[in-house]
Protein backbone atom coordinates (compact mmCIF):
# COMPACT_ATOMS: atom_id res chain seq x y z
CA UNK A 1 70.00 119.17 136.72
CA UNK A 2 71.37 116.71 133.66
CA UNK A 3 72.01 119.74 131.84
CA UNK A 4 73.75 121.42 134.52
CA UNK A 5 76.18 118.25 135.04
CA UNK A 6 76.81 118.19 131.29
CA UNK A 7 77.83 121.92 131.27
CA UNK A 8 80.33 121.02 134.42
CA UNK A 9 82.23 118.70 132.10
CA UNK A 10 85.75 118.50 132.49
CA UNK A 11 88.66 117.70 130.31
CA UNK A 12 88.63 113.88 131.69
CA UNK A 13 85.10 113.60 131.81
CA UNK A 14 84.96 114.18 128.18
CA UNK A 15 87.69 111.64 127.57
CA UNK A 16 85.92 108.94 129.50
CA UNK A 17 82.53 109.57 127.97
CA UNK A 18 83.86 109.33 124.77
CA UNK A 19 84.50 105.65 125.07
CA UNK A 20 81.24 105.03 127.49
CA UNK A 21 79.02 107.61 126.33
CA UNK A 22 80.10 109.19 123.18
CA UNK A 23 77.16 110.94 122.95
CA UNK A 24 77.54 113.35 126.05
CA UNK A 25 80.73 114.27 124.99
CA UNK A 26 79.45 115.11 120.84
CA UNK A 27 76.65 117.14 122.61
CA UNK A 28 78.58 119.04 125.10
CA UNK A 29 81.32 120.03 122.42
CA UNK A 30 78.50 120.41 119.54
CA UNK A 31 77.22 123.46 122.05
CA UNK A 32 80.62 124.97 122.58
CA UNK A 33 82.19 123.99 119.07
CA UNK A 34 84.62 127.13 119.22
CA UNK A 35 88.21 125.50 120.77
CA UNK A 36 86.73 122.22 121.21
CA UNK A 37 89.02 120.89 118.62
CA UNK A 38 91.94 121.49 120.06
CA UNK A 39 92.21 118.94 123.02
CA UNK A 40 91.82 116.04 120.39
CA UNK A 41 93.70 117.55 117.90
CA UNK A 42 96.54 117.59 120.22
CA UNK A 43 96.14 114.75 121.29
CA UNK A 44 96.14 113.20 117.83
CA UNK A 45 99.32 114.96 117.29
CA UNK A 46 101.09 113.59 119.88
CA UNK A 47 100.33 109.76 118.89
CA UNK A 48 101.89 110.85 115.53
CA UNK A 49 104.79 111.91 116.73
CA UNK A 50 105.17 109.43 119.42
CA UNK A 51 105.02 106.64 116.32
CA UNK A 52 106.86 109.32 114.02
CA UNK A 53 109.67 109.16 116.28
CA UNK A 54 109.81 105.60 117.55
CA UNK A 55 109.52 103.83 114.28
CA UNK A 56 112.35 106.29 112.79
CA UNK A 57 115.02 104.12 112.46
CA UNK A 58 113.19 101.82 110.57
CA UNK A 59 111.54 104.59 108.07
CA UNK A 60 114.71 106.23 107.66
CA UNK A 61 116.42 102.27 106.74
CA UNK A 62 113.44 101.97 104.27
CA UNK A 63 113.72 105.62 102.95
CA UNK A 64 117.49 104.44 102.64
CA UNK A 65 117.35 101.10 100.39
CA UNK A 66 114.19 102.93 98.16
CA UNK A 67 116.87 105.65 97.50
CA UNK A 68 119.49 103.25 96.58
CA UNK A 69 117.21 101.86 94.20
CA UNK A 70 116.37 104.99 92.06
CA UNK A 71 120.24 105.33 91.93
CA UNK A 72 121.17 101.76 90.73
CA UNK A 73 121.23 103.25 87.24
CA UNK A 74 123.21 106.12 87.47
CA UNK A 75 127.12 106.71 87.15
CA UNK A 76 129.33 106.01 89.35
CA UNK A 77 130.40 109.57 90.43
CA UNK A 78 126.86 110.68 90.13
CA UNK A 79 125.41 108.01 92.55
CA UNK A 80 128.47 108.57 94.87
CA UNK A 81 127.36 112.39 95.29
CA UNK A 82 123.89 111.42 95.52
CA UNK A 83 124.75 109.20 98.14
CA UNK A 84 126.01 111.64 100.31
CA UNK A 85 122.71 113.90 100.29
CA UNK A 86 120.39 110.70 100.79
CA UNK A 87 122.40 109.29 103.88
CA UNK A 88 121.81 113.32 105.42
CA UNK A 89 117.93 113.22 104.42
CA UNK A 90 116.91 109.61 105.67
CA UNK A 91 118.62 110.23 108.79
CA UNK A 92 116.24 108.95 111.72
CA UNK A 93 116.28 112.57 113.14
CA UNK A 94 115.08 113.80 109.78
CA UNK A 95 112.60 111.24 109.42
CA UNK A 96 110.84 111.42 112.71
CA UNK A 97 110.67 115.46 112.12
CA UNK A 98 109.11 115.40 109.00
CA UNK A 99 106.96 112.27 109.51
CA UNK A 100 105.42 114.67 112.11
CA UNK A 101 105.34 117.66 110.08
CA UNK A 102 104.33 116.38 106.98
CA UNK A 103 101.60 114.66 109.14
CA UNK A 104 100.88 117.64 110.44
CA UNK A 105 99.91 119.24 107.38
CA UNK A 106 98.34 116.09 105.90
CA UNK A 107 95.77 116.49 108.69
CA UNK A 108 95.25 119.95 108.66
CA UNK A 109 93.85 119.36 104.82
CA UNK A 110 92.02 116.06 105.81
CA UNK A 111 90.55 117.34 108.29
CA UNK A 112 89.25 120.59 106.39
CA UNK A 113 88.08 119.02 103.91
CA UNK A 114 87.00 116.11 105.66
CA UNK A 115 84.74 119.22 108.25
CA UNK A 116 83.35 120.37 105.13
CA UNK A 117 82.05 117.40 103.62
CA UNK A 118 80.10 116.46 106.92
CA UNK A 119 78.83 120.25 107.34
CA UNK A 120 77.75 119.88 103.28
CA UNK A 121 76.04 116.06 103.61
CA UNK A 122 74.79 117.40 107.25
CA UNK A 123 72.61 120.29 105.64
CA UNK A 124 71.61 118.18 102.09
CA UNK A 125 70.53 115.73 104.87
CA UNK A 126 67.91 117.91 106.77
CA UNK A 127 71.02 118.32 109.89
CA UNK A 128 71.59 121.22 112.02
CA UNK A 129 74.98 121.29 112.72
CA UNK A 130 77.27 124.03 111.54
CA UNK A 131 80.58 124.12 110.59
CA UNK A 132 82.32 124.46 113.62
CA UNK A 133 80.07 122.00 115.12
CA UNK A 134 80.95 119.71 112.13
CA UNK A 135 84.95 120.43 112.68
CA UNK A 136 83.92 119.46 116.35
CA UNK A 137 82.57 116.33 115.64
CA UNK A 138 85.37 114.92 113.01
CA UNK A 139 88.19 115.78 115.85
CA UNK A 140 86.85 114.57 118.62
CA UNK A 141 85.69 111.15 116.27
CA UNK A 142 89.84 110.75 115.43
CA UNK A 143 90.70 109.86 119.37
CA UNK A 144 90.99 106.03 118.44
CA UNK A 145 93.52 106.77 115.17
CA UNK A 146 95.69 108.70 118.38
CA UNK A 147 95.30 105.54 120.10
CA UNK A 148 96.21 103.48 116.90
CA UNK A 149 99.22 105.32 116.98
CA UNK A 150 100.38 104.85 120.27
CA UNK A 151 99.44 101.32 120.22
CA UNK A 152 101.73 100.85 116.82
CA UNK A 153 104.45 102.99 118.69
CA UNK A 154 104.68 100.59 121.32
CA UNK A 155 104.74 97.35 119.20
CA UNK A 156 107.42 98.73 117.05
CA UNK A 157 109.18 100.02 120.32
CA UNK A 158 108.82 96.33 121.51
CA UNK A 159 109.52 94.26 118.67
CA UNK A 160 111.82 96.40 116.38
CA UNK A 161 109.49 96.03 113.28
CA UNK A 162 106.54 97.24 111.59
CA UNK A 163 103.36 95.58 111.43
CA UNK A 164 101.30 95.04 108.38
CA UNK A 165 98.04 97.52 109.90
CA UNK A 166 94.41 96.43 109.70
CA UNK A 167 93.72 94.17 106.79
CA UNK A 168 97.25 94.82 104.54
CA UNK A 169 98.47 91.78 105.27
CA UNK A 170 96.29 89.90 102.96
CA UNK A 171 98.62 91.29 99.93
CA UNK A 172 101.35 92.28 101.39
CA UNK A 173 104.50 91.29 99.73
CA UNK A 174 106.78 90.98 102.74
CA UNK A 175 108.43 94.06 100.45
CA UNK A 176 107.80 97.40 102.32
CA UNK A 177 108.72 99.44 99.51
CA UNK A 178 106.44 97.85 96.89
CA UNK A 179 103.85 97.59 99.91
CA UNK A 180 103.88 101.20 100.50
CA UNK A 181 103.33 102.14 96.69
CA UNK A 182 100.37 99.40 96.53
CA UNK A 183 97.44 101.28 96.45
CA UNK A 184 95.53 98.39 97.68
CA UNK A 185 98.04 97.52 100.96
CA UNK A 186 97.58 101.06 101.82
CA UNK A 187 93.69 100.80 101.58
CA UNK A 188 93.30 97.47 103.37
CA UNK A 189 95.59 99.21 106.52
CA UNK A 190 92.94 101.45 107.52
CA UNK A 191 90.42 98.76 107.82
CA UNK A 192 90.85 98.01 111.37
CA UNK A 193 88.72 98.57 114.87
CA UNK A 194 89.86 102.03 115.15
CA UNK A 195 88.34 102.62 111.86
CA UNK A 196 84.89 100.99 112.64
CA UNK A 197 85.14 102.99 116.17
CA UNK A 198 86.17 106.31 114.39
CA UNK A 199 83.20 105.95 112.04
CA UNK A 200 80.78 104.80 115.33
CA UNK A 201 81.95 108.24 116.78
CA UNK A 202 81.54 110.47 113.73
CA UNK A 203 77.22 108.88 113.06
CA UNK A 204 77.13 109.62 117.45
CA UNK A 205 77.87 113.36 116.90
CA UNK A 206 75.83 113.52 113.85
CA UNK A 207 72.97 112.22 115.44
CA UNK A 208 73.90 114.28 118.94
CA UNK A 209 74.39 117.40 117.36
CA UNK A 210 73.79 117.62 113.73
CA UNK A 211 69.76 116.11 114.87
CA UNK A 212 69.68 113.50 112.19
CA UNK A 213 68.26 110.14 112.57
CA UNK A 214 70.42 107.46 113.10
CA UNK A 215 69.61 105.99 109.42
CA UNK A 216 70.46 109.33 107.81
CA UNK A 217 73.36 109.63 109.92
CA UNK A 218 74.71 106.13 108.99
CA UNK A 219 74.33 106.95 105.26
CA UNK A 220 76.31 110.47 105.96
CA UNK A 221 78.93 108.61 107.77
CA UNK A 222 79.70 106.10 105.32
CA UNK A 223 80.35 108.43 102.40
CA UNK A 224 82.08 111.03 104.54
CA UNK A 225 84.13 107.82 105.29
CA UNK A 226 84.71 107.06 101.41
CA UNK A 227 86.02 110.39 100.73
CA UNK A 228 88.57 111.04 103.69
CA UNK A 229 89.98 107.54 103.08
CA UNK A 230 90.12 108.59 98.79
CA UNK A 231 92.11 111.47 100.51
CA UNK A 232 94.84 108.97 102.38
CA UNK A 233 94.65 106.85 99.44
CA UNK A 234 95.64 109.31 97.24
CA UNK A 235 99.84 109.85 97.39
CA UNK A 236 100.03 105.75 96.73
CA UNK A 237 97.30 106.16 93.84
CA UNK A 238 99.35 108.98 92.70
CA UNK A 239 102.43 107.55 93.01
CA UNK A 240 101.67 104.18 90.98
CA UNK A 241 100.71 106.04 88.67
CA UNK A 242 104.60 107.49 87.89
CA UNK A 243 106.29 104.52 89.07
């Protein structure tokens, strides 16, 4: 009869359970792992947009004065011209579209990657899960960075500012531009509870569906966890490194 119930799932059901009992929901989507990902991942793109779009205006300000920066040193005809092209590509319209685009594709390659290095640990591990199962798993375990978005969208919606996240505040400058190309602001803003919860979520489904015990699972989690945040640490590391 429990089994039967768990098969009847629906769309909301899942959603609740997720936050009450995540591991109903990584078991019923670990045994249909085919489209599974595509509820969360939608929903994960729509808090990116939502915050995309809301805190354009202020991206496309910062975009702005970083731009006028780079062309302090040039000549006066040549930072005139320039001028002209940066004011059309740090519009807020352009901002918002490719802050969801270019998020877009971010997560597509996170997320790969990301599916792959759970399936990999998973099997080194003694798990069962596959690789759709594993894809499963990380998408449905990235509902609270959808809800970190939203949350963000509103505050900036409310306040008209951004917000150092998580832990950045502890060195941040009060400079967004020299914040944003400090590798360690950008790591310290993904400590935060949506982090811890996203992590919670990801050693559930390993333990739901990959069959691993919770210690194993832990130990999975937390380097699965080291590598996808090496991935979103990796334009600032990149770009202090040419700056």
């Amino acid at each position: 009869m429990a089994e039967d119930t768990e098969d009847k799932m629906n769309l909301w059901q899942l959603l609740v359970s997720i936050i009450d009992r995540p591991a109903a929901t990584m078991s019923y989507v670990g045994k249909k792992p085919g489209w599974a990902w595509l509820t969360p991942a939608l929903l994960v793109l729509v808090g990116l947009a939502v915050f995309s779009v809301v805190a354009a205006p202020l991206t496309s300000e910062l975009a702005l004065r970083q731009a006028q920066q780079q062309m302090a040193g040039l000549p006066p005809q040549q930072a005139e011209q320039a001028a002209a092209q940066v004011e059309k590509f740090t519009s807020p319209t352009v901002m918002a579209v490719s802050g969801t685009v270019g998020g877009l594709v971010a997560l597509a390659v996170i997320w790969l990657v990301a599916a792959g290095v759970l399936y990999f640990l998973g099997l080194v591990a003694g798990g069962e899960a596959s690789f759709a199962q594993s894809f499963a798993i990380l998408a449905w375990s990235w509902l609270p960075y959808s809800l970190r978005n939203l949350i963000l969208a509103a505050y900036v919606a409310y306040s008209g500012k951004m917000i150092n996240q998580g832990l950045s505040f502890l060195v941040a400058t009060g400079d967004q531009i020299k914040d944003a190309a400090n590798w360690l602001y950008v790591l310290l803003s993904q400590f935060d509870l949506f982090y811890l919860w996203h992590l919670v979520l990801v050693i559930v489904g390993l333990v739901a569906v990959g069959r691993l015990s919770k210690v194993k699972a832990t130990i999975v989690g937390l380097i699965y966890l080291a590598v996808t945040t090496a991935l979103i640490l990796a334009p600032a590391l990149i770009g202090s490194m040419f700056s």
